[in-house]
C-alpha atoms as a PDB file:
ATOM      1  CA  UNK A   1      -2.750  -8.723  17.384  1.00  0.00           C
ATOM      2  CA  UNK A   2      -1.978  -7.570  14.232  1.00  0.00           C
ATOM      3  CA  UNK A   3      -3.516  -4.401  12.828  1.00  0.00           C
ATOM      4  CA  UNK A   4      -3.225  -2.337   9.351  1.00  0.00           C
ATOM      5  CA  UNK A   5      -4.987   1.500   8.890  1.00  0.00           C
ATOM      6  CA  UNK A   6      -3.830   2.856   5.805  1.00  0.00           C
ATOM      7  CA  UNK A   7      -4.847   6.501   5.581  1.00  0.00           C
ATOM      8  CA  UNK A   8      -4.440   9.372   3.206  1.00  0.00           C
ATOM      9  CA  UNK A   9      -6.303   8.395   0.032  1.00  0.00           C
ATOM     10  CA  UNK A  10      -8.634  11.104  -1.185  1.00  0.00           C
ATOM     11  CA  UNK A  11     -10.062  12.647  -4.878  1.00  0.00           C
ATOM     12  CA  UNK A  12      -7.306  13.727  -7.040  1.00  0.00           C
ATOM     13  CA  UNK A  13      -7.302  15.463 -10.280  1.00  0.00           C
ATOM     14  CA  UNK A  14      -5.070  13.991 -13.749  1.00  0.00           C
ATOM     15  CA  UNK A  15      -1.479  14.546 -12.467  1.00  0.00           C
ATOM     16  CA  UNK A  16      -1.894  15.238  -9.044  1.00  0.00           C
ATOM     17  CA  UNK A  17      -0.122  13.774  -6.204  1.00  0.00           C
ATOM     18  CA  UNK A  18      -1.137  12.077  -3.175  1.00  0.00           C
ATOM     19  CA  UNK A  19       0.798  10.154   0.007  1.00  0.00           C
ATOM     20  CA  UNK A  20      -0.691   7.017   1.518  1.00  0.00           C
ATOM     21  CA  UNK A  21       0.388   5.630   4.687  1.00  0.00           C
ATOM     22  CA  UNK A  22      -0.065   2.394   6.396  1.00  0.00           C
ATOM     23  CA  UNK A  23       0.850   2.258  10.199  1.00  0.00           C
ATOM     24  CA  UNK A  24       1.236  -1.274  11.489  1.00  0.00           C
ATOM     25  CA  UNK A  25       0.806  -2.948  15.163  1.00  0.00           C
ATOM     26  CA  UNK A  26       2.722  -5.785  15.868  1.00  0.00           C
ATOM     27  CA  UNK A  27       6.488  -6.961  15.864  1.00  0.00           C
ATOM     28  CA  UNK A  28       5.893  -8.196  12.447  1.00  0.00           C
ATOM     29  CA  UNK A  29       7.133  -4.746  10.796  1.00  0.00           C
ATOM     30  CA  UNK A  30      10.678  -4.492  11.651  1.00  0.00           C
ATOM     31  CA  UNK A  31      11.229  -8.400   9.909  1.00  0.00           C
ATOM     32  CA  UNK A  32       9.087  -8.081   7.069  1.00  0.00           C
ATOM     33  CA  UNK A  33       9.328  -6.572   3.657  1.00  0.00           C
ATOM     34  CA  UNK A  34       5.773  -4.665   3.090  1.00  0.00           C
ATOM     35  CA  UNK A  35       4.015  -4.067   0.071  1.00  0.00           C
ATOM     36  CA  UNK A  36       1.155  -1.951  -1.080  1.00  0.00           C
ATOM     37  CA  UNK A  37      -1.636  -3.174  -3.112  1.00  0.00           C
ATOM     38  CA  UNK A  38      -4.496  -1.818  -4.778  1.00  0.00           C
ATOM     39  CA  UNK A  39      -7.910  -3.456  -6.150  1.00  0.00           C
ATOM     40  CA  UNK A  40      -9.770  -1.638  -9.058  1.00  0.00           C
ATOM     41  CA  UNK A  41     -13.251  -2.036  -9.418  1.00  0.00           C
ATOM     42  CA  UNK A  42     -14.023  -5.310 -11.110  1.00  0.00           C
ATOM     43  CA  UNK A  43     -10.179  -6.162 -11.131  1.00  0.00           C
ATOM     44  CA  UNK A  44      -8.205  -8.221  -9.528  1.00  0.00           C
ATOM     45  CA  UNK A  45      -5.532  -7.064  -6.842  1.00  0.00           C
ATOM     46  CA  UNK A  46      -2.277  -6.180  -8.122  1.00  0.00           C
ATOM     47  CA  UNK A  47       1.024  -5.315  -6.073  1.00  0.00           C
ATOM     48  CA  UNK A  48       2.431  -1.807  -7.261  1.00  0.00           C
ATOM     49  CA  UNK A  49       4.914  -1.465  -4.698  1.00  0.00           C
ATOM     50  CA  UNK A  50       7.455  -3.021  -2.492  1.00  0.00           C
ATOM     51  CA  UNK A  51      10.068  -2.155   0.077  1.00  0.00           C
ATOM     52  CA  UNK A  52      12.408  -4.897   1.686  1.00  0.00           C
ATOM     53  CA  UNK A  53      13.998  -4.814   5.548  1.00  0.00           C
ATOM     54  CA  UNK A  54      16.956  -3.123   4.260  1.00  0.00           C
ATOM     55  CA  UNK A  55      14.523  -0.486   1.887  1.00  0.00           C
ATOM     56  CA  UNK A  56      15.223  -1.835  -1.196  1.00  0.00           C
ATOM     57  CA  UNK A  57      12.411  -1.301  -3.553  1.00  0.00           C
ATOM     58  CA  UNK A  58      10.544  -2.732  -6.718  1.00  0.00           C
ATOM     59  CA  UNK A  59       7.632  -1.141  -8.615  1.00  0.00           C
ATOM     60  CA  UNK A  60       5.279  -2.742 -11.360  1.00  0.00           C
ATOM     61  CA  UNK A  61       5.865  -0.943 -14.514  1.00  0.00           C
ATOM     62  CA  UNK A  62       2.798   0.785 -14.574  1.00  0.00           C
ATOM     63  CA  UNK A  63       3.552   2.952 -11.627  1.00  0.00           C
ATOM     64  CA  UNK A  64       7.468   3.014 -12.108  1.00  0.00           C
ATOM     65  CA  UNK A  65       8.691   6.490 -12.105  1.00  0.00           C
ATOM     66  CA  UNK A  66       5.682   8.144 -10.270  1.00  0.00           C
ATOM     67  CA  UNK A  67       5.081   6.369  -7.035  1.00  0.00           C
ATOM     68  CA  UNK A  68       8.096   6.223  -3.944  1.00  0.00           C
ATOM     69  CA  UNK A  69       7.576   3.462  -1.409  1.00  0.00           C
ATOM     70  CA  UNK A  70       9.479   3.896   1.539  1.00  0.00           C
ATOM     71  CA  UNK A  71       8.849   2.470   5.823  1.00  0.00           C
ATOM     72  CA  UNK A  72       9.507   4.032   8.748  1.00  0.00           C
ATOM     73  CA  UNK A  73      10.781   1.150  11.073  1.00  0.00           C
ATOM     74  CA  UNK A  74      10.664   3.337  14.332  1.00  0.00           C
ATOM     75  CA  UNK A  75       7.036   3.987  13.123  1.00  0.00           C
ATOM     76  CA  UNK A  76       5.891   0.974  12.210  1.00  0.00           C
ATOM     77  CA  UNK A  77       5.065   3.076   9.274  1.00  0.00           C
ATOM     78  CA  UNK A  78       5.087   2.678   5.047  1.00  0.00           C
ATOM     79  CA  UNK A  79       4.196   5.519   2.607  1.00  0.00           C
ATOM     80  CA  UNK A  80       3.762   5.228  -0.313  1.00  0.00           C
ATOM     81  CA  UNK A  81       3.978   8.915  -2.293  1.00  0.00           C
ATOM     82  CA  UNK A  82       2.265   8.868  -5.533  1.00  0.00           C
ATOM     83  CA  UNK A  83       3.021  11.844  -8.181  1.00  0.00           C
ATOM     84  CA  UNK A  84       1.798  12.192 -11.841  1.00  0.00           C
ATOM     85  CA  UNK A  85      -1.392  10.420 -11.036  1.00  0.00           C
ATOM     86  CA  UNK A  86      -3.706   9.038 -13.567  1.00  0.00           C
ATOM     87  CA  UNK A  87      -7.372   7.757 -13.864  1.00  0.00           C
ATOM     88  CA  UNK A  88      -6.183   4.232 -14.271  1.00  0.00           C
ATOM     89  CA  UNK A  89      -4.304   4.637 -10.812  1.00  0.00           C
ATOM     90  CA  UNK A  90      -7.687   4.541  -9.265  1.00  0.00           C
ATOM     91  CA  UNK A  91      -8.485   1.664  -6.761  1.00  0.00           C
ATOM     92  CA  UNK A  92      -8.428   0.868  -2.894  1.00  0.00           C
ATOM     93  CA  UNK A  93      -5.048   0.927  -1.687  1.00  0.00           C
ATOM     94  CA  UNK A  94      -3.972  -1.654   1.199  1.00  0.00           C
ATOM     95  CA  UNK A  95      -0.757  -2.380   2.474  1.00  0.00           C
ATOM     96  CA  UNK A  96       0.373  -5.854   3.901  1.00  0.00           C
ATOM     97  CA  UNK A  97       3.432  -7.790   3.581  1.00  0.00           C
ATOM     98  CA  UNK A  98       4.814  -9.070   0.261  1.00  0.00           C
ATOM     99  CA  UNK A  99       4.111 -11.664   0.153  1.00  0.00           C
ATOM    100  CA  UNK A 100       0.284 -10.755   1.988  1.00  0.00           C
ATOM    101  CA  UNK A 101       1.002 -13.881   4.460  1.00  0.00           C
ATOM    102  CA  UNK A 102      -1.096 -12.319   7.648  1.00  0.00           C
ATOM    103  CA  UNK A 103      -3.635 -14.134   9.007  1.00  0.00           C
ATOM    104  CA  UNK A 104      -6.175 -13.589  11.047  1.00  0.00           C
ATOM    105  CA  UNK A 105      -5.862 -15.425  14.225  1.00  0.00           C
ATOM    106  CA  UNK A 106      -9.175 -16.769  15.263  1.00  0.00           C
ATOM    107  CA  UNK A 107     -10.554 -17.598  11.407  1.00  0.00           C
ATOM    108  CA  UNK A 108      -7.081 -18.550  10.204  1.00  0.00           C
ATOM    109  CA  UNK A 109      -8.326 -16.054   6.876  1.00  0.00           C
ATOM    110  CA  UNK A 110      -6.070 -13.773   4.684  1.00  0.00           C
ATOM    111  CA  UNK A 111      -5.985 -10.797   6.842  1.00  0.00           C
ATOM    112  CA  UNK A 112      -6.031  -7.223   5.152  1.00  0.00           C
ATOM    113  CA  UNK A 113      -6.949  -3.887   6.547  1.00  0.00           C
ATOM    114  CA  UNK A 114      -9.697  -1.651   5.467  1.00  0.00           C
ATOM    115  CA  UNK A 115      -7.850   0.077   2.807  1.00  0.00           C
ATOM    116  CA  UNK A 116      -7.998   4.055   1.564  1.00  0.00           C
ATOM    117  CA  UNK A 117      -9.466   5.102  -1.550  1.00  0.00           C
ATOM    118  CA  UNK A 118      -8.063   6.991  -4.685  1.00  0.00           C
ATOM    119  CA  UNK A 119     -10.048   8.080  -7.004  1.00  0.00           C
ATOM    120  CA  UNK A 120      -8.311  10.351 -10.082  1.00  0.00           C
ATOM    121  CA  UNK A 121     -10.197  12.289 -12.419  1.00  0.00           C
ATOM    122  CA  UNK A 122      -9.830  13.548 -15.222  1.00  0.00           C
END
């Protein structure tokens, strides 16, 4: 069954740096490209990062230049490294695939983990 724990979210001050990490069960992994997503409070989610099978990457142009995305394969592991942070970079981060195509398998629902929050203050 398919499981997502991201980990490693925490209070940061303005231009601090933190590294998320999502470790995955499941074959899915090694064929999927990932993604990691965060949800603001009152917002809607947005994808900030992605990383392909062969680690190409692709970063919305707010967090272009500050955050790395990279995966682990042998892990079954992404991180996502986040520098420079700001107070709009706060949110619950989740990882999934990209697209987020999981499923849960009794409900048939979108399937997401818990998520790890980041909170940046100023």
């Amino acid at each position: 069954q398919v499981q997502l724990v991201e980990s490693g979210g925490g209070l940061v001050q303005l231009g601090g740096s933190l590294r998320l990490s999502c470790a995955a069960s499941g074959s899915f992994f090694r064929i999927n490209n990932m993604g990691w997503y965060r949800q603001a409070q009152g917002k809607r989610p947005e994808l900030v990062a992605s990383i392909t099978t062969g680690s190409m990457t692709n970063y919305a142009d707010s967090v272009k230049g500050r955050f790395t995305i990279s995966r682990d394969n042998a892990k079954n592991t992404v991180y996502l490294q986040m520098n420079s942070l700001k107070p709009e970079d706060t949110a619950v981060y989740y990882c999934n695939t990209e697209p987020a195509t999981i499923v849960e398998y009794y409900t048939g629902m979108p399937y997401w983990g818990k998520g790890t929050l980041v909170t940046v203050s100023k």
